[in-house]
Protein backbone atom coordinates (compact mmCIF):
# COMPACT_ATOMS: atom_id res chain seq x y z
CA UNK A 1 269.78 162.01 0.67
CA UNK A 2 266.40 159.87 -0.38
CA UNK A 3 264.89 160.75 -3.36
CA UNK A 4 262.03 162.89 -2.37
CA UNK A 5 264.16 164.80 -0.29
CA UNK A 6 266.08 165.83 -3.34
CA UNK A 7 262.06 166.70 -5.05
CA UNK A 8 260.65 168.42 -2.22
CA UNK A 9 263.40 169.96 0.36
CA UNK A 10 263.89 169.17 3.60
CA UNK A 11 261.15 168.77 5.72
CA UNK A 12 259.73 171.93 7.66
CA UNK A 13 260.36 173.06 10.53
CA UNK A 14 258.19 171.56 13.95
CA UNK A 15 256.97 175.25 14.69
CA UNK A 16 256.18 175.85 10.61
CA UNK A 17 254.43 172.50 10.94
CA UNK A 18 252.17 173.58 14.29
CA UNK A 19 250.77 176.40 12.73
CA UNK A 20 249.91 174.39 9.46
CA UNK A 21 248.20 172.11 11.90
CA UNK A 22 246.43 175.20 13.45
CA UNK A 23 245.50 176.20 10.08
CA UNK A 24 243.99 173.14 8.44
CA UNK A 25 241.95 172.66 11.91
CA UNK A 26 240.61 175.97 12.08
CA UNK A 27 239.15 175.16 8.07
CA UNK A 28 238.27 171.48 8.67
CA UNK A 29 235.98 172.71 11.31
CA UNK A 30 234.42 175.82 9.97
CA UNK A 31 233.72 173.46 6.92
CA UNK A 32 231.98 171.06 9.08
CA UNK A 33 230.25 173.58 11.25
CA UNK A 34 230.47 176.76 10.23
CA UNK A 35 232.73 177.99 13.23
CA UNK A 36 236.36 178.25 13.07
CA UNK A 37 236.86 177.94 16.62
CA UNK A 38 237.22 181.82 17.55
CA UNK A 39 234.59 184.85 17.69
CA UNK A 40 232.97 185.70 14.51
CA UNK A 41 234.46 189.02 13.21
CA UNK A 42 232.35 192.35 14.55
CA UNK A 43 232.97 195.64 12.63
CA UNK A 44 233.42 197.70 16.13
CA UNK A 45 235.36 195.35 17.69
CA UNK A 46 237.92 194.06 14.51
CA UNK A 47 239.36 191.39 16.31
CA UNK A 48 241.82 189.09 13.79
CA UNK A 49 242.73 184.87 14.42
CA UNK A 50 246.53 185.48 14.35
CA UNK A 51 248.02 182.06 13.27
CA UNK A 52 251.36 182.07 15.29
CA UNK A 53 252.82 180.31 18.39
CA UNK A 54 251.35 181.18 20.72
CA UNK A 55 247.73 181.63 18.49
CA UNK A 56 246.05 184.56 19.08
CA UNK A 57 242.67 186.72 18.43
CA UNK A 58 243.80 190.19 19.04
CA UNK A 59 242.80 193.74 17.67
CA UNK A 60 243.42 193.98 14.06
CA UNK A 61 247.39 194.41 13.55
CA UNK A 62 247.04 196.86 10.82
CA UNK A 63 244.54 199.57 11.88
CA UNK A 64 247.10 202.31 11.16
CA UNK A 65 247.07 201.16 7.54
CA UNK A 66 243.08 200.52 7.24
CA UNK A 67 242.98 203.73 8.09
CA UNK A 68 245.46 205.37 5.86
CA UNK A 69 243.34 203.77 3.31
CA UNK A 70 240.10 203.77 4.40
CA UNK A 71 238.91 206.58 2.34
CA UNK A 72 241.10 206.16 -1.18
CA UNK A 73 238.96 205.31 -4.20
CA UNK A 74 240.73 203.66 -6.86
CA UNK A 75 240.49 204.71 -10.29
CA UNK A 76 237.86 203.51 -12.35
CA UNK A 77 238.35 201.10 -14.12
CA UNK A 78 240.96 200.09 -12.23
CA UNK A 79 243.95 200.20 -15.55
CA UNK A 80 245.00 196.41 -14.90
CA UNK A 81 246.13 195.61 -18.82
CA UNK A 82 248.00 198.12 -20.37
């Protein structure tokens, strides 16, 4: 076993490393342009850029919860240090 391998693990898996890929794309070109490469989010709509093999831009996967939570105020303040 080399060296690094013994630092950092063994190296990820091809799939692991495919959506990584997916990922850093997706940022490089909103950085350079301004558009990640899928539909900009619309509030009616709440379609979500699933990174995953296959990729996907599909409803938002967790509408159930949203809505559970859509009307819950936290307390104020919110009691963070005790």
């Amino acid at each position: 076993m080399s060296f690094a391998a013994r630092l950092i693990g063994p190296a990820p898996y091809p799939a692991a490393e495919e959506v990584s890929a997916q990922f850093r794309t997706a940022w490089a070109r909103f950085a350079a342009s301004g558009d990640p490469g899928w539909p900009a989010y619309e509030p009616g709509e709440r379609l979500t850029r699933v990174f995953d093999l296959p990729p996907a831009v599909t409803p938002y996967p967790e509408e159930t919860s949203r809505r559970l939570w859509q009307d819950h105020v936290p307390p104020q303040p919110l009691p963070l240090m005790t």
